[in-house]
Protein backbone atom coordinates (compact mmCIF):
# COMPACT_ATOMS: atom_id res chain seq x y z
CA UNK A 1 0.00 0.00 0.00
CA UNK A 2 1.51 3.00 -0.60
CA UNK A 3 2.27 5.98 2.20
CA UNK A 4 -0.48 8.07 3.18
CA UNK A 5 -0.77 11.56 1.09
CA UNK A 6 -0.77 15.04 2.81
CA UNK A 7 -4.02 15.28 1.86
CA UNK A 8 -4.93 11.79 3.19
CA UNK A 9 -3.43 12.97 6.67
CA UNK A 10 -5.23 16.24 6.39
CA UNK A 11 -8.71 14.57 5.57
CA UNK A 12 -8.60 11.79 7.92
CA UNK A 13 -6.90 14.32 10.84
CA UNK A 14 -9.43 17.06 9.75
CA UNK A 15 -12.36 14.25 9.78
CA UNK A 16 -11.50 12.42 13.19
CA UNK A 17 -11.36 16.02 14.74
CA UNK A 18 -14.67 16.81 13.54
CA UNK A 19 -16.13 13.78 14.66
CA UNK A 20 -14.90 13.70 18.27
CA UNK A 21 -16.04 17.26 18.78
CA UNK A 22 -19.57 16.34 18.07
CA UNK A 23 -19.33 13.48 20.59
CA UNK A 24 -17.94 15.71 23.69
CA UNK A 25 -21.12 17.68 22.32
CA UNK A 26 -23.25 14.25 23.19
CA UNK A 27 -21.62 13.41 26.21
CA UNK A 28 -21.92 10.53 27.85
CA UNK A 29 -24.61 11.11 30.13
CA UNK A 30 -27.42 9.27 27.55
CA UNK A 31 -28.67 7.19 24.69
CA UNK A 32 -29.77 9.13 21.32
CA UNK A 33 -31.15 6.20 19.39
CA UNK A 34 -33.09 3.34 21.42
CA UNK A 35 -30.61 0.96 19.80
CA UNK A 36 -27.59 2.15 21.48
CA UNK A 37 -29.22 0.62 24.61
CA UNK A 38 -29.50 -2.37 23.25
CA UNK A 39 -25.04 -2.88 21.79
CA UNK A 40 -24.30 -1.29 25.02
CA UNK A 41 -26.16 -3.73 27.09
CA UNK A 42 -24.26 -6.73 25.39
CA UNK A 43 -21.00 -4.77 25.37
CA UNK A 44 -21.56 -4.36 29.41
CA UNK A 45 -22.53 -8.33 29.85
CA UNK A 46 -19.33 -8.90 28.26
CA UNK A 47 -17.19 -6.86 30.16
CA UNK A 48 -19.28 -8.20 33.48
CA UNK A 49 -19.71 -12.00 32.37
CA UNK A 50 -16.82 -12.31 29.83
CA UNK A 51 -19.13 -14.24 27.75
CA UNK A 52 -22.57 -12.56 25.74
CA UNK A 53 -24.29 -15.19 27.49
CA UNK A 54 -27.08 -18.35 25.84
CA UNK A 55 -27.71 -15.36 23.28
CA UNK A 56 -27.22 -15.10 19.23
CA UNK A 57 -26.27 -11.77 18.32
CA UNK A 58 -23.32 -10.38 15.89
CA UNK A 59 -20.19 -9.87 18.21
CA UNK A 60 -18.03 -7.60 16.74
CA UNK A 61 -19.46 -3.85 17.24
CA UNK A 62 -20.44 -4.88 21.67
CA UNK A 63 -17.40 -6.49 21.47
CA UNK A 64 -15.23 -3.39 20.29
CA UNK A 65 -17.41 -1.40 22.30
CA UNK A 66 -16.44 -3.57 25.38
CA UNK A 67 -12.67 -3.24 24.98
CA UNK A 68 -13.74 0.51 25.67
CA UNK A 69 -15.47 -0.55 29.18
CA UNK A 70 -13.09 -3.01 30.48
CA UNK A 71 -9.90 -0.62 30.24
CA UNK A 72 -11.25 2.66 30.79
CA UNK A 73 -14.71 2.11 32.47
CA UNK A 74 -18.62 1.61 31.82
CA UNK A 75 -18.38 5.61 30.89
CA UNK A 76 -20.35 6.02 26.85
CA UNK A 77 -17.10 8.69 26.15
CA UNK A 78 -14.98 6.16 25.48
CA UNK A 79 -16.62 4.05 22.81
CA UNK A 80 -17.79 7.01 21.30
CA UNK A 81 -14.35 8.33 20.18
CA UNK A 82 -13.11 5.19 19.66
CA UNK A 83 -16.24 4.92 17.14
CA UNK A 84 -15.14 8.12 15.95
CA UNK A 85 -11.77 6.89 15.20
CA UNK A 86 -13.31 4.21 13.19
CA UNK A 87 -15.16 7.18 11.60
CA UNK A 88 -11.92 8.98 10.50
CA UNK A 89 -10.35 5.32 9.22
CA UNK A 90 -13.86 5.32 7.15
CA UNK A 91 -12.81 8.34 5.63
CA UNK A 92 -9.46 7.25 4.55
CA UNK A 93 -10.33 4.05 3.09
CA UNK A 94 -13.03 5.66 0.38
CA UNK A 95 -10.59 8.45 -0.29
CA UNK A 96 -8.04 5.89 -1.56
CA UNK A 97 -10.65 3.18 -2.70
CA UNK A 98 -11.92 5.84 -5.21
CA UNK A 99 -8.26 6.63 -6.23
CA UNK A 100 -7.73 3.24 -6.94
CA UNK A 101 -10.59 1.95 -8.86
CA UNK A 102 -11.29 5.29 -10.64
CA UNK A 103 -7.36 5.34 -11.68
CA UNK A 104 -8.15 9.57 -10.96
CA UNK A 105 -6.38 11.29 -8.03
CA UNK A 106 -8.36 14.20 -8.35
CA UNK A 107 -11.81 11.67 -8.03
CA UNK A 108 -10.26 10.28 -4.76
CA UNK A 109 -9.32 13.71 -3.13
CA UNK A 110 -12.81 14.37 -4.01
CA UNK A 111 -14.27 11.47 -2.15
CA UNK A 112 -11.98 12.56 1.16
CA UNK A 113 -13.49 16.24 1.04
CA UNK A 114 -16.95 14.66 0.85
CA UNK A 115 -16.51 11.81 3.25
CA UNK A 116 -14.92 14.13 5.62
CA UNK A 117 -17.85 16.19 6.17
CA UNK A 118 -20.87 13.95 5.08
CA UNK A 119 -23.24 15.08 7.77
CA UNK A 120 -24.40 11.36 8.19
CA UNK A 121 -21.06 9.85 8.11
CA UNK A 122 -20.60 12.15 11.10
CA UNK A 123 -23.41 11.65 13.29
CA UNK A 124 -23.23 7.95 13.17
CA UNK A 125 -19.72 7.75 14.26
CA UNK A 126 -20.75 9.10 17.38
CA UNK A 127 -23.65 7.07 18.25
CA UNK A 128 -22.80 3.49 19.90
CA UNK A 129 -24.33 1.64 16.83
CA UNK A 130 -23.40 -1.28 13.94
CA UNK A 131 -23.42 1.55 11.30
CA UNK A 132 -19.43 3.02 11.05
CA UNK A 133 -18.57 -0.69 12.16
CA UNK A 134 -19.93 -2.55 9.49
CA UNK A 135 -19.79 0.29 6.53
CA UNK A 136 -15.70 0.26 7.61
CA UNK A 137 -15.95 -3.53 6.78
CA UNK A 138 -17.96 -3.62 4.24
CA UNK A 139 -16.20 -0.55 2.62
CA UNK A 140 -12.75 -1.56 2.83
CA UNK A 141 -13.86 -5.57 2.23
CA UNK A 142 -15.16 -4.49 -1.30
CA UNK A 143 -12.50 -2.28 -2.31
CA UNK A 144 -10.05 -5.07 -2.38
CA UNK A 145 -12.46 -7.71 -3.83
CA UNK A 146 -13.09 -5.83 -7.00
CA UNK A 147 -9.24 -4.55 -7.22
CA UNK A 148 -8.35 -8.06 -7.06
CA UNK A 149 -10.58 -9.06 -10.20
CA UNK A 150 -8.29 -7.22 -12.14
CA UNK A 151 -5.98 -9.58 -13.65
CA UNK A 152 -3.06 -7.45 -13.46
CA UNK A 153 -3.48 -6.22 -9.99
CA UNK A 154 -4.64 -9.81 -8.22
CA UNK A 155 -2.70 -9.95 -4.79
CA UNK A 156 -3.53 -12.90 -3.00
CA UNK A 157 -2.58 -11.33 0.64
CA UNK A 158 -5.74 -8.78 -0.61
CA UNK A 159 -7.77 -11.24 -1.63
CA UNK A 160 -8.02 -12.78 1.29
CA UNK A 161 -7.80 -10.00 3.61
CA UNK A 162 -10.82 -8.66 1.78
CA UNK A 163 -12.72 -11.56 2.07
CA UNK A 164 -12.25 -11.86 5.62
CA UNK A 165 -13.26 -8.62 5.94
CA UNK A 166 -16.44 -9.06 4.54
CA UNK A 167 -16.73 -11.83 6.60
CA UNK A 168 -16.55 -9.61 9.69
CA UNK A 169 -19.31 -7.16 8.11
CA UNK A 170 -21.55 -10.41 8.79
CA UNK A 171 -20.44 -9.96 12.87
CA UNK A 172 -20.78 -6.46 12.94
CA UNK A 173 -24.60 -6.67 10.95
CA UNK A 174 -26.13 -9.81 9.85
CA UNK A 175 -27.29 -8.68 6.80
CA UNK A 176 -24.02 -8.98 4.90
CA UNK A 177 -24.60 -13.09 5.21
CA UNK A 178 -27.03 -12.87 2.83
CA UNK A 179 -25.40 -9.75 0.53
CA UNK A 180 -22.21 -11.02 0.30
CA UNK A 181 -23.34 -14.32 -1.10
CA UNK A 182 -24.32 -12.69 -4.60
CA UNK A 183 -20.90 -11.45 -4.76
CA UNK A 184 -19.21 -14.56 -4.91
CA UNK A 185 -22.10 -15.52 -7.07
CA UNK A 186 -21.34 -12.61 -9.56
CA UNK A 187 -17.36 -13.72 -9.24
CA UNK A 188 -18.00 -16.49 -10.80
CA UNK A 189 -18.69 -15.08 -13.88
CA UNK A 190 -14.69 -13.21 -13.53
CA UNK A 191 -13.65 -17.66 -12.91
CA UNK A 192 -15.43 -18.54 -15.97
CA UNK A 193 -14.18 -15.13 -17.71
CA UNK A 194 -10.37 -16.35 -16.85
CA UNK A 195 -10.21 -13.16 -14.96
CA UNK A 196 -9.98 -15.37 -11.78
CA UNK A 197 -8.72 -18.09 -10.92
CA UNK A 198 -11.50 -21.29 -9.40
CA UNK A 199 -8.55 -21.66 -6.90
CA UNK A 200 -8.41 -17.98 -5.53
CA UNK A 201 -12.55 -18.22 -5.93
CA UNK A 202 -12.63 -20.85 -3.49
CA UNK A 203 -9.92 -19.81 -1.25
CA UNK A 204 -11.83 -16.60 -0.91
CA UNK A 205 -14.57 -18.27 -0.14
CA UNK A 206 -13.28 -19.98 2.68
CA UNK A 207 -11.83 -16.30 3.98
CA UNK A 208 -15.06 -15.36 3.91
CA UNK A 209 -16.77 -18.35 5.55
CA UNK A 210 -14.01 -18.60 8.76
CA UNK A 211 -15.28 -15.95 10.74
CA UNK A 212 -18.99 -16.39 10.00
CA UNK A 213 -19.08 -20.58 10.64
CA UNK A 214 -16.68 -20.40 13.65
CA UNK A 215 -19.38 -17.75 15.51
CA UNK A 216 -22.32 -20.17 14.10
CA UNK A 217 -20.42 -22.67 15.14
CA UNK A 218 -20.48 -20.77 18.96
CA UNK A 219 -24.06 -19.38 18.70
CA UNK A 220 -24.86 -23.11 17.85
CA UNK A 221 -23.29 -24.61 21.46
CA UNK A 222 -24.58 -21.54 23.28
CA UNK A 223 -27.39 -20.12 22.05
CA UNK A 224 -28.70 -23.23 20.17
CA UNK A 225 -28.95 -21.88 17.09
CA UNK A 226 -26.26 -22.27 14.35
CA UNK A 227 -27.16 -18.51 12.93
CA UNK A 228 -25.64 -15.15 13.00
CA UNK A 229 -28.36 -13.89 15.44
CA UNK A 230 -31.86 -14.67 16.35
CA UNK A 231 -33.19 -11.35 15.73
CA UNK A 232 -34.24 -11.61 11.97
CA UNK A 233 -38.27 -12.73 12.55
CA UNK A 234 -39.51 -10.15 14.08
CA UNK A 235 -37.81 -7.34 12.26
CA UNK A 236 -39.20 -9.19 9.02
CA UNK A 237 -42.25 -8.97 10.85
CA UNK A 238 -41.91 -5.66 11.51
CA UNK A 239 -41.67 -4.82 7.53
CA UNK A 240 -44.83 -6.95 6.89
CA UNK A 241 -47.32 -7.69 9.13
CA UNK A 242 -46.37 -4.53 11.30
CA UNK A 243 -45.16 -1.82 8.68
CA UNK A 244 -48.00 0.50 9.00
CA UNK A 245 -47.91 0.19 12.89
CA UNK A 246 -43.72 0.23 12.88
CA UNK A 247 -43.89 3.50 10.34
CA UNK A 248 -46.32 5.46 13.23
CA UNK A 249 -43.71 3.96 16.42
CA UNK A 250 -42.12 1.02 16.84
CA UNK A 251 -43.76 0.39 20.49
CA UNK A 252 -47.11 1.07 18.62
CA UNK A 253 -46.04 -2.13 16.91
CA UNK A 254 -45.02 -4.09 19.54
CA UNK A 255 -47.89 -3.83 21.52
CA UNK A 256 -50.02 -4.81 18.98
CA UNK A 257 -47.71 -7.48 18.20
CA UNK A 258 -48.60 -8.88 21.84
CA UNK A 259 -51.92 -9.19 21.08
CA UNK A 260 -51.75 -11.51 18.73
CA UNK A 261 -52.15 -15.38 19.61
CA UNK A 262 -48.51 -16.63 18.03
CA UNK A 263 -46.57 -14.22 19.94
CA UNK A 264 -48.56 -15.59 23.02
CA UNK A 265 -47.52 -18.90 22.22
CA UNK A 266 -43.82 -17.98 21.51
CA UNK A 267 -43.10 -16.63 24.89
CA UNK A 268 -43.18 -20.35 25.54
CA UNK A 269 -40.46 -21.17 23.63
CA UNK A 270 -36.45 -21.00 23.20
CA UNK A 271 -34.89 -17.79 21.27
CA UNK A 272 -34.17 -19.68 18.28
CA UNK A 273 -37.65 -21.44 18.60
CA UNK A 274 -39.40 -17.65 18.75
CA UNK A 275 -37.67 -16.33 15.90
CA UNK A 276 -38.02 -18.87 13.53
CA UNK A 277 -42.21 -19.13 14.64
CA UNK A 278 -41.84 -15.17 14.00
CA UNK A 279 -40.27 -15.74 10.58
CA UNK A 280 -42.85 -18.12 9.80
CA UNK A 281 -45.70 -15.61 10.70
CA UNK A 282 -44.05 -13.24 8.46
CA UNK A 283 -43.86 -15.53 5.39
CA UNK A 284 -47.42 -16.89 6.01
CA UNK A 285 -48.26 -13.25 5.31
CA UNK A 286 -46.56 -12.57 2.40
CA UNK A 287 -47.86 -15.03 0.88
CA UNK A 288 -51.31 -14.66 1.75
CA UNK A 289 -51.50 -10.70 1.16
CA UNK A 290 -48.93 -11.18 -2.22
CA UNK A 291 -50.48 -7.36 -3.69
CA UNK A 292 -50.21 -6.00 -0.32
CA UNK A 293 -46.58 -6.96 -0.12
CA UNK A 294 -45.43 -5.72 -3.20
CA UNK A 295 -47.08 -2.25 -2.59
CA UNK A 296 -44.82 -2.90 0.72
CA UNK A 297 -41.79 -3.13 -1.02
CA UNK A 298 -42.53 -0.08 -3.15
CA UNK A 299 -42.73 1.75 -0.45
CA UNK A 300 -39.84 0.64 0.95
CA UNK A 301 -38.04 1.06 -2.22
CA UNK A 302 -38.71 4.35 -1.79
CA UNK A 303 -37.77 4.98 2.14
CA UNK A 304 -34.37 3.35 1.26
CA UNK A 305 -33.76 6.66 -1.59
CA UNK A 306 -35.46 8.83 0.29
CA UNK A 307 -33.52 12.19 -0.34
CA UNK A 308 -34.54 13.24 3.16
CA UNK A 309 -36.68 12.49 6.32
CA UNK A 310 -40.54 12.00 6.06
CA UNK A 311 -41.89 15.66 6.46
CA UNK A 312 -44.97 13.52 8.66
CA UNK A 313 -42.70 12.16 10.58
CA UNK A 314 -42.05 12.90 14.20
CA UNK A 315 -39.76 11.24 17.09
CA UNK A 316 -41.22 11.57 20.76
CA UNK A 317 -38.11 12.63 22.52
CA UNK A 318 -37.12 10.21 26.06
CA UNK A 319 -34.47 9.44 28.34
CA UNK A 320 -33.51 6.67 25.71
CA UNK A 321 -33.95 8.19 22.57
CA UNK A 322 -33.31 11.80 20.87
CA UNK A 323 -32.56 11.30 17.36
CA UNK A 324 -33.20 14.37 15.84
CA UNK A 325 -30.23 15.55 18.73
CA UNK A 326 -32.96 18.79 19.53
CA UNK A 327 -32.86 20.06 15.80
CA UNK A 328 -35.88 20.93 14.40
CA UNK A 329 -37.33 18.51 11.58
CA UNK A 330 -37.51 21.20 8.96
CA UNK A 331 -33.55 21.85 9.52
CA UNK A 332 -32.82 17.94 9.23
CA UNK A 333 -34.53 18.40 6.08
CA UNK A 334 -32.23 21.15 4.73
CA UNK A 335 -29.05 19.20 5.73
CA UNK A 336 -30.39 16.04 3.74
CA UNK A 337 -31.24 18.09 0.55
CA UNK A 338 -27.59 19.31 0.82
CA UNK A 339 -26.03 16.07 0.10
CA UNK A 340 -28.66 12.96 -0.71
CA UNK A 341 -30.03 14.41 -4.16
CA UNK A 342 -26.65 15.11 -5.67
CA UNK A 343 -24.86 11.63 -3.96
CA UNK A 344 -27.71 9.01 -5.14
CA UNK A 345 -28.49 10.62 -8.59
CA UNK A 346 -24.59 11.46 -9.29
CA UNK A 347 -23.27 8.71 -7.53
CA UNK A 348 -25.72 5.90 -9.84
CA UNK A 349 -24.55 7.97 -12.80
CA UNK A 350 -21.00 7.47 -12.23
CA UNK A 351 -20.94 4.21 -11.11
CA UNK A 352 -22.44 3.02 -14.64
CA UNK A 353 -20.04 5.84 -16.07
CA UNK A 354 -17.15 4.11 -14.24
CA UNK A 355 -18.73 0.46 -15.00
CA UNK A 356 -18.29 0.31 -18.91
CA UNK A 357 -14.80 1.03 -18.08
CA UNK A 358 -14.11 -1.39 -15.48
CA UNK A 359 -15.99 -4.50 -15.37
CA UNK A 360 -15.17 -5.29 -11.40
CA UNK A 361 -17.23 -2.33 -10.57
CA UNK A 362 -19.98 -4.62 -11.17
CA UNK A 363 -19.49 -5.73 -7.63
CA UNK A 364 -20.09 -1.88 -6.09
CA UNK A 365 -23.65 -2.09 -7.91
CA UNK A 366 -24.43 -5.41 -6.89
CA UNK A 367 -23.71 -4.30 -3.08
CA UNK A 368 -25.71 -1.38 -3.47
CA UNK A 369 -28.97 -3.50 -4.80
CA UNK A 370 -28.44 -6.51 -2.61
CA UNK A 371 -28.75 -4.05 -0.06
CA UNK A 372 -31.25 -2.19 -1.45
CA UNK A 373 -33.16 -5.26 -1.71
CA UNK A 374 -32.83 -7.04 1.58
CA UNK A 375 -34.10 -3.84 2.78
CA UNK A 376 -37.16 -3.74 0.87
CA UNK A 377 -38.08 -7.29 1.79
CA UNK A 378 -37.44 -6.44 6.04
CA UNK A 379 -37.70 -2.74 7.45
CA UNK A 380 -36.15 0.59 5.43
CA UNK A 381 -35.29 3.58 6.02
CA UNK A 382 -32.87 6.21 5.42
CA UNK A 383 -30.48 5.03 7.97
CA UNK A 384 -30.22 1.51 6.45
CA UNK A 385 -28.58 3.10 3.12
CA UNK A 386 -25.85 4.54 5.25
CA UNK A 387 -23.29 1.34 4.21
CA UNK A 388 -24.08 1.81 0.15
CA UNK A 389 -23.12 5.54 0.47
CA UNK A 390 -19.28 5.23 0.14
CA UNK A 391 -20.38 3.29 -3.32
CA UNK A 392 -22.58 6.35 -4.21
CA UNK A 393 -20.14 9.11 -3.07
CA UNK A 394 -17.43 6.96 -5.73
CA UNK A 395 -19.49 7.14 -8.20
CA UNK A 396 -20.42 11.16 -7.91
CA UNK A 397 -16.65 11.35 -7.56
CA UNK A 398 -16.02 9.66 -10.62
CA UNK A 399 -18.69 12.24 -12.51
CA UNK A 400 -17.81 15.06 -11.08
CA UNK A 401 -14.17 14.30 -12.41
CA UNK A 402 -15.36 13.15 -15.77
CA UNK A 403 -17.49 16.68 -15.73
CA UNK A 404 -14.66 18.93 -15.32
CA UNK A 405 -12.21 16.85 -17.20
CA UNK A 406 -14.73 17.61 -20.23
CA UNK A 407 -15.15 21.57 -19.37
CA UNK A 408 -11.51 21.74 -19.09
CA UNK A 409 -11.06 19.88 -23.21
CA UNK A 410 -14.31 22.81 -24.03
């Protein structure tokens, strides 16, 4: 690799300084987002119990924030910055991803500028959730899987490492077991194209598969389940049966989801056994209400592009939960419209700019829409595009570049 760039040092410096200002602005007296609750939890058991307990759940993002705990104390400071850290890294890594797969230096000092001060980039890398983790993974996972599907360029120490890497995406959020898949699906066509070798395709493979079978492997002996996590039912219920309910307020949801007689006769049963009968529930009604489902998705299609935050929309401020961080929702508004029309619209352009050039971008776009699509099938939302959007800001990289390299030949 080669040695970081002034403007690489200046970015990422410029970027992690930014970031750990706005969390001495959060503090570390409360939760934001419900969810922190819930990594921080795990991340304490750990530090307490040194195991997560007869529980499925992805490891890696409690588990980094429990390094935090154990050698510094229960404080939320700590994991914040080091989040934040992870935020600058984040920054770094699509600067120089860009670079490499756009063959422009001026795309990738672009995509630093940008990532640096991406508003959303930002607030989640102060907020104790999967998002920086896994987009960090994912981000730097993909970068060397498509630079390795150039002939030329194949290193088999990247290769690997970027397999494993995407790998750990699956600890940090499930949903990359069932993205990442299609990759090695669409990889096969670089095997049969001689682009790739069937050796390095399986090897990778088996990068990829280490860390994800040896915690199945665990969450099979403790948890009794040989899955990532057991929490996929109900939020599949939650983007079916309970979408209208779960787009009002979650709790609405879940007290309505009490009601019903299966969920009575789950509290009966193991983890595992409650999550698969909630999976079940949710495919029963999918395929009973088959119109009503693929108005769903439509409508999740959309919440997944939405260029900024339902105007109807309103969060309840708690103890637990502040998202909008005491902005009003008219101002979150602005901030989207500053960034998310000009990153998804630019960003698809360039990518299938940059993708008759370079067939290994093919595996960019097929992240984005795996993503895209697992999201329309379970719960969506803005927030859940958040790992496609170093793909996107790439892409408008790669036009903007393309723009002024033809203003520049006017």
């Amino acid at each position: 690799m080669k040695k970081l760039r002034p403007e690489e040092w200046l970015a990422a410096g410029l970027a992690l300084l930014i970031r750990a200002a706005f969390v001495l602005k959060l503090g570390a007296s409360r939760f934001y987002q419900i969810d922190e609750g819930g990594f921080t939890a795990d991340a304490l058991r750990l530090t307490r119990d040194g195991s997560f307990g007869p529980h499925a759940l992805a490891p890696l993002v409690p588990a980094f924030f429990a390094g935090f705990f154990r050698l510094l104390g229960p404080s939320l400071l700590y994991p914040r910055l080091g989040n934040a850290v992870l935020g600058a890294l984040l920054v770094f890594v699509i600067g120089r991803m860009t670079e490499d797969l756009s063959g422009s230096r001026r795309a990738g000092r672009f995509a630093l500028f940008i990532s640096c001060l991406y508003p959303f980039f930002v607030y989640y890398s102060g907020l104790l959730l999967s998002e920086i983790p896994y987009t960090l993974a994912a981000t730097a996972g993909l970068w060397l899987f498509a630079r390795s599907l150039e002939p030329e360029r194949f290193s088999a120490g990247a290769w690997a490492l970027g397999a494993f890497l995407l790998g750990a995406a699956a600890l940090a959020r499930p949903e990359a077991e069932f993205i990442v898949p299609c990759l090695w699906a669409l990889a096969l066509f670089f095997v049969l194209a001689r682009r790739l070798s069937a050796k390095a395709w399986a090897a990778g493979i088996l990068c990829w598969l280490l860390p994800v079978a040896m915690w199945c492997a665990r969450n099979r002996i403790e948890a009794g389940t040989f899955k990532l996590d057991d929490h996929g039912g109900i939020t599949l219920l939650e983007g079916t049966m309970l979408l209208d309910l779960n787009e009002i307020d979650t709790g609405v949801a879940v007290k309505t989801l009490e009601q019903t007689p299966f969920y009575q006769k789950a509290q009966s049963l193991s983890e595992p056994a409650q999550d698969g009968l909630y999976f079940h529930e949710a495919l029963k009604f999918m395929a009973e209400n088959p119109v009503e489902t693929l108005g769903q998705w439509a409508y999740k299609f959309v919440s997944f592009w939405r260029f900024y935050p339902r105007p109807g929309k309103r969060y309840i401020d708690t103890k637990t939960s502040e998202p909008n961080l005491g902005l009003r929702h008219d101002a979150l508004i602005a901030v989207s419209l500053l960034t998310e029309p000009w990153l998804i619209l630019g960003g698809a352009w360039g990518l299938l700019l940059l993708w008759r050039k370079r067939a290994e971008i093919s595996i960019l776009i097929l992240f984005v829409l795996a993503t895209m699509g697992i999201h329309m099938v379970s719960v969506s939302q803005m927030r859940y595009r958040l790992p496609v959007m170093p793909e996107m800001i790439l892409g408008f990289c790669v036009l903007a570049d393309e723009v002024l390299k033809d203003w520049k030949k006017a």
